[in-house]
Structure formats: structure tokens, C-alpha cells
N, C-alpha and C. Protein backbone atom coordinates (compact mmCIF):
# COMPACT_ATOMS: atom_id res chain seq x y z
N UNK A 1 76.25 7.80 65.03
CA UNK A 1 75.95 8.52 63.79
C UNK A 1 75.23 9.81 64.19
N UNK A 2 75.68 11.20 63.72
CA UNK A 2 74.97 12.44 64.12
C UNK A 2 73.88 12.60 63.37
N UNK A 3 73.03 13.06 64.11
CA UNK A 3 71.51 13.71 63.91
C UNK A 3 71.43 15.02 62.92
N UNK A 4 70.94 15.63 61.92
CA UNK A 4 70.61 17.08 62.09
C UNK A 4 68.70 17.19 61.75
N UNK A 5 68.18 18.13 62.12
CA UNK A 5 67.29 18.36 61.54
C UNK A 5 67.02 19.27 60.77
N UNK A 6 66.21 19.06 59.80
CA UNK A 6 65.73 19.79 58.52
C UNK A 6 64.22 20.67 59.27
N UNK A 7 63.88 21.97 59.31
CA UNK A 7 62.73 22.74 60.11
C UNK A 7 62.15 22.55 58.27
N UNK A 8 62.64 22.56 57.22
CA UNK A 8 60.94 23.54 56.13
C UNK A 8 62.05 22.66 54.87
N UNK A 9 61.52 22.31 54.38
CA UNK A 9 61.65 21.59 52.97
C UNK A 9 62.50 22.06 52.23
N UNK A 10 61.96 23.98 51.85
CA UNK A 10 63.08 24.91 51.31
C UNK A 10 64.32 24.81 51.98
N UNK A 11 64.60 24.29 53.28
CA UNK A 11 66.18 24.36 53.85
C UNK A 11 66.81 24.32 53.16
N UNK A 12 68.17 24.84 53.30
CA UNK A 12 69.55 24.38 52.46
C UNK A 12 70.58 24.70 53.61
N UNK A 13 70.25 24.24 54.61
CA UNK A 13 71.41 24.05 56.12
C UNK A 13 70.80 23.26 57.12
N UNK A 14 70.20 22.74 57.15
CA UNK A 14 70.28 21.20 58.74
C UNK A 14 71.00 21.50 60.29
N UNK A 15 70.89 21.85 61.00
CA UNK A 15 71.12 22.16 62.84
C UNK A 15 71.31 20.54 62.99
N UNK A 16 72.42 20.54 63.25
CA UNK A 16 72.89 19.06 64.13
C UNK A 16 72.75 18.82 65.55
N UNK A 17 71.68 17.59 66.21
CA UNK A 17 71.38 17.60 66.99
C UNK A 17 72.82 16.88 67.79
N UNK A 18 73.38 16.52 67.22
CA UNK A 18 74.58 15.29 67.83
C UNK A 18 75.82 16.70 67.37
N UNK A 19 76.87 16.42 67.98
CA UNK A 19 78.39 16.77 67.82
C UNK A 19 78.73 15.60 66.29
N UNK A 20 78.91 16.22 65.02
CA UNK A 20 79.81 15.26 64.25
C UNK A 20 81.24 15.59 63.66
N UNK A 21 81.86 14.16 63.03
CA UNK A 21 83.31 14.72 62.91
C UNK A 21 83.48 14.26 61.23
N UNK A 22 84.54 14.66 61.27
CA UNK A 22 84.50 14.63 59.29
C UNK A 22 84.47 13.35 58.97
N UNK A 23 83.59 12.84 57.80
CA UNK A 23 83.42 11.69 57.16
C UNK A 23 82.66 10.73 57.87
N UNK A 24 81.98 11.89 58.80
CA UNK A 24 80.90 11.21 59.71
C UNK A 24 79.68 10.94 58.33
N UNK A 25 78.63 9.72 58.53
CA UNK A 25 77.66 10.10 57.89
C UNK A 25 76.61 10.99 58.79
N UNK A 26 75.75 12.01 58.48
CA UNK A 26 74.47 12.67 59.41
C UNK A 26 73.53 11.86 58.80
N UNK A 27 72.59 11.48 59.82
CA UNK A 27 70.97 11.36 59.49
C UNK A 27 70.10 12.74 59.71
N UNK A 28 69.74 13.32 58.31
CA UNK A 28 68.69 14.23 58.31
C UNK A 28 67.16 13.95 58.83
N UNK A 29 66.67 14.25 59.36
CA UNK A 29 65.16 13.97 60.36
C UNK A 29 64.28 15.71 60.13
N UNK A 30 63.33 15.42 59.96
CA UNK A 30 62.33 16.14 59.95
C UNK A 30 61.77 16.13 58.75
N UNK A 31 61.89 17.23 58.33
CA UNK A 31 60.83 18.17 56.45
C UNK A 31 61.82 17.56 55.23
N UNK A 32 63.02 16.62 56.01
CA UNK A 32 63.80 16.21 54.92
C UNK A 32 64.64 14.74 55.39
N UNK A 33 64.58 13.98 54.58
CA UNK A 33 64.94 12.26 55.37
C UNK A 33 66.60 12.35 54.53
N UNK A 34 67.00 11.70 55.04
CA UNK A 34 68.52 10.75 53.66
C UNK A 34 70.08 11.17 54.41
N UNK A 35 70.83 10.96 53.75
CA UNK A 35 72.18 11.53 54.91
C UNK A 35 73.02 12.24 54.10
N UNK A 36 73.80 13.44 54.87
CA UNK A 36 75.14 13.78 54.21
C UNK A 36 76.19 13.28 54.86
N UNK A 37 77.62 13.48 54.27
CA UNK A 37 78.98 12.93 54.62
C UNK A 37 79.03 14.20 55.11
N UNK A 38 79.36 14.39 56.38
CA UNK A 38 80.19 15.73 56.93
C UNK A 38 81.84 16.18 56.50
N UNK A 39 82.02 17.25 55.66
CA UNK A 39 83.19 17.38 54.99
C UNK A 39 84.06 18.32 56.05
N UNK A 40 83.76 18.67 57.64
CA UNK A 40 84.55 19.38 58.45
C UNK A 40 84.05 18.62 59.75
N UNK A 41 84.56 18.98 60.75
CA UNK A 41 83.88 18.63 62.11
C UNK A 41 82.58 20.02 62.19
N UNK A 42 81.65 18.92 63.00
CA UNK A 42 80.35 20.02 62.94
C UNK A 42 79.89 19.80 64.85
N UNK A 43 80.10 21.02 65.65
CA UNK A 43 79.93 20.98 66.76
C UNK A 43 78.00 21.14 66.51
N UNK A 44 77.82 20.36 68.05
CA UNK A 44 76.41 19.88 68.03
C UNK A 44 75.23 21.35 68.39
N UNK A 45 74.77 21.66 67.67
CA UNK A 45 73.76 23.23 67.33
C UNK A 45 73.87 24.01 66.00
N UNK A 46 75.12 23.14 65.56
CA UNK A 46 75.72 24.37 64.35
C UNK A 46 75.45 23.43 62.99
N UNK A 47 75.19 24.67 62.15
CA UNK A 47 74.58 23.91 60.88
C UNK A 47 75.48 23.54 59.75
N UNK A 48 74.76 22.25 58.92
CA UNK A 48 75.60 21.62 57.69
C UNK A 48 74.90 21.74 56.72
N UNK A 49 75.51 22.54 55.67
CA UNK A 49 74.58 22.45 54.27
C UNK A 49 74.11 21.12 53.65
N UNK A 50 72.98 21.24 53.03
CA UNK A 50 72.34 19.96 52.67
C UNK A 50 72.20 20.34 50.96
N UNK A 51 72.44 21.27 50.55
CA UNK A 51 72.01 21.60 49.10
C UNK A 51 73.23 22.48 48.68
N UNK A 52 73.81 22.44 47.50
CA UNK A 52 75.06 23.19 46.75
C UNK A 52 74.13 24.24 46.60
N UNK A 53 75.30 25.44 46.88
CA UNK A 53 74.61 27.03 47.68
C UNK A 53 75.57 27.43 47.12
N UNK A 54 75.34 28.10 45.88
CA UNK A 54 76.85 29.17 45.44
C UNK A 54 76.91 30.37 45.88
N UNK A 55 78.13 30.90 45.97
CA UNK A 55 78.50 32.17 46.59
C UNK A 55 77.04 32.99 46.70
N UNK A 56 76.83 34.07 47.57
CA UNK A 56 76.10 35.20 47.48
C UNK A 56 74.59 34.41 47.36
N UNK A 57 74.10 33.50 47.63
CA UNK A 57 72.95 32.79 47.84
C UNK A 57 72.23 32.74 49.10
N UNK A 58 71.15 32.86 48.83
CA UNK A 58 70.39 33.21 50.44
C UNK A 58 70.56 32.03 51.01
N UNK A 59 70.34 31.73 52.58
CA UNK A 59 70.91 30.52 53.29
C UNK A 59 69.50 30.86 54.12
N UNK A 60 68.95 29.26 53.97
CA UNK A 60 67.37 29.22 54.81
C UNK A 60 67.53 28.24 55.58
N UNK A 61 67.00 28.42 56.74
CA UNK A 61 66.46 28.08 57.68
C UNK A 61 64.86 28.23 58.25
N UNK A 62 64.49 27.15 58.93
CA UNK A 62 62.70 27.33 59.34
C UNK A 62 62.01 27.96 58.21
N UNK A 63 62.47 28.07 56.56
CA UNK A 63 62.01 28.24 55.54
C UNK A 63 62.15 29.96 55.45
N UNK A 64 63.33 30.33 56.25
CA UNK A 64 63.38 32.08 56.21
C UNK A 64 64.55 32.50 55.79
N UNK A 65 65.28 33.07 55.48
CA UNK A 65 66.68 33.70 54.68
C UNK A 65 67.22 34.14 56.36
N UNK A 66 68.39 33.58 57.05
CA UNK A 66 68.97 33.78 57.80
C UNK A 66 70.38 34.64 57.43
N UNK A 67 70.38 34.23 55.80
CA UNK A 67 72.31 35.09 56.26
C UNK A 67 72.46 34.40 54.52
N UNK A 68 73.40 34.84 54.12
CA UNK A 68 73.85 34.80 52.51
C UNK A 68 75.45 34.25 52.44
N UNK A 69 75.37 33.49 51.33
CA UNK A 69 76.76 32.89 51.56
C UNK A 69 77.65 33.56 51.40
N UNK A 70 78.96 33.51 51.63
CA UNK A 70 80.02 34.16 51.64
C UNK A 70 80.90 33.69 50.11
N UNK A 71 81.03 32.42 50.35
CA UNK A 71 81.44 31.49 49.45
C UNK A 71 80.85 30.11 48.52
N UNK A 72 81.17 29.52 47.75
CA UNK A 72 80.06 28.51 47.33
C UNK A 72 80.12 27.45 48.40
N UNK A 73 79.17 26.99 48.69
CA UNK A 73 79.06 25.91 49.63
C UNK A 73 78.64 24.15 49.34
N UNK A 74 79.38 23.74 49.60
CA UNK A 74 79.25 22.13 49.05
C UNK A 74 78.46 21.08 50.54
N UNK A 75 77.45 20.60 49.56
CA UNK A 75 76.33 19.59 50.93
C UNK A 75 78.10 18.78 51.73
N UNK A 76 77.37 19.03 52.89
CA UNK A 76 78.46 18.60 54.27
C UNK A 76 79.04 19.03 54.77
N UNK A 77 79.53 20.54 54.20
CA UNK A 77 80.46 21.71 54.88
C UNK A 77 79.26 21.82 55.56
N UNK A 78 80.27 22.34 56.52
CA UNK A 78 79.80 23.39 58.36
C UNK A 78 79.18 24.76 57.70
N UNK A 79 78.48 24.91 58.27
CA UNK A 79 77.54 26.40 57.59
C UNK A 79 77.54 27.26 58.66
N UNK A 80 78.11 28.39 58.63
CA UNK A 80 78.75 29.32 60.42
C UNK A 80 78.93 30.71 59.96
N UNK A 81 79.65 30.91 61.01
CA UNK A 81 79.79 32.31 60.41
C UNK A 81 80.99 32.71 59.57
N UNK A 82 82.27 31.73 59.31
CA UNK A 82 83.20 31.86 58.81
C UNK A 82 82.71 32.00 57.20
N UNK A 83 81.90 31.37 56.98
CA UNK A 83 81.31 31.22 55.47
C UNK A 83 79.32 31.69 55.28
N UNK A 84 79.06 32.13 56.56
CA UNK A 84 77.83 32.99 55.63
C UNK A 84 77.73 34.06 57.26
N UNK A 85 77.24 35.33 55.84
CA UNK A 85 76.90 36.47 56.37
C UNK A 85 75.45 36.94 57.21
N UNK A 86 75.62 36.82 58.11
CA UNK A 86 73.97 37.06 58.59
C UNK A 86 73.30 38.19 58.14
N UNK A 87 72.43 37.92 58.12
CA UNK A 87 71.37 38.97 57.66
C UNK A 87 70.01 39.13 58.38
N UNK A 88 69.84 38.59 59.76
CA UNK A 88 69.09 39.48 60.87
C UNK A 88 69.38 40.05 61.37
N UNK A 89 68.68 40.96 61.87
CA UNK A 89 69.11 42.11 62.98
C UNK A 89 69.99 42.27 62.65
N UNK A 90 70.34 43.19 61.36
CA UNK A 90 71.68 43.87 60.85
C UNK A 90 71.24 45.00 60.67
N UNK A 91 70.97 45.91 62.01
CA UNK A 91 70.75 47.49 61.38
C UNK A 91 72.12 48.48 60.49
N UNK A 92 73.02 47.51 60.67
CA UNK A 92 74.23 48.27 59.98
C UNK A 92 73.81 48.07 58.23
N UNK A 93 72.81 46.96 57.82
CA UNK A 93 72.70 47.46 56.34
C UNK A 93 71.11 48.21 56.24
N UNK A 94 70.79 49.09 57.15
CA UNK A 94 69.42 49.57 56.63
C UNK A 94 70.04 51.00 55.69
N UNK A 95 69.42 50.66 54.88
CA UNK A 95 69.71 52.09 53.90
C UNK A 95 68.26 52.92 53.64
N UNK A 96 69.02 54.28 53.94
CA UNK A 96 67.97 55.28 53.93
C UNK A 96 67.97 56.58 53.06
């Protein structure tokens, strides 16, 4: 059964400590206990939403806005770059 951990309560994406595959259950561990059904394969570092995230919604991690969704996101999808936009170290949106 794959691992992810939860860093800050506010999360709404989980880092999988294990490699999981679809219709895997995850055990969440840390700032947040209980499990999701993984709805894709989730390689082991890469994150799974834990909270319904509609389109254009900030996406947190360690309780900080890492990147904004692309699309609405349903708890157990793979959370990557195919479906959210980062938003560190993006000097391409500084507006001046």
C-alpha cells in the first residue's frame, strides 16, 4: 500500500513516499491521516491531490501556493505538471 505525506493541514496535494498504481489505496501520514484511491499511476516523489481543486485554484504544498491548477482536479489524480502551472521562480510572469 503507497505512502504519501501531507507537510501543513492547508495541503491539497500529498508527495508519495512509495511508487503507486491506479486503484491503489494511499495512506496519508503526517498534518493529515485517512486514504485516497489513486485515480492514475503516481510515480514515487510526485504528488496526489487530496482535496477537489477546481480549475485556476492555488495548489499548496508545506502550506505555500506552489503552482495553480490548470484543470479541476479530483482527490487521487496525479498532481504534475501536465495539470498545474507552477508558480515559483517564474520570472516570465513578473509584471512591471
Amino acid at each position: 500500500m503507497p505512502r504519501a505525506i501531507v507537510l501543513n493541514q492547508s495541503d491539497n496535494v500529498a508527495t508519495l513516499l512509495d511508487p503507486g498504481r491506479t486503484g491503489d489505496s494511499c495512506v496519508l501520514q503526517g498534518e493529515r491521516s485517512g486514504e485516497v484511491t489513486l485515480r492514475q499511476d503516481v510515480p514515487f516523489g510526485h504528488k496526489v491531490c487530496i482535496a477537489q481543486t477546481p480549475g485556476g485554484a492555488e495548489i499548496l504544498k508545506y502550506g505555500q501556493v506552489i503552482g495553480t491548477a490548470r484543470t479541476s482536479l479530483t482527490v487521487g489524480e496525479h498532481a504534475h505538471v501536465h495539470n498545474i502551472d507552477s508558480t515559483r521562480g517564474r520570472g516570465d510572469l513578473n509584471t512591471r
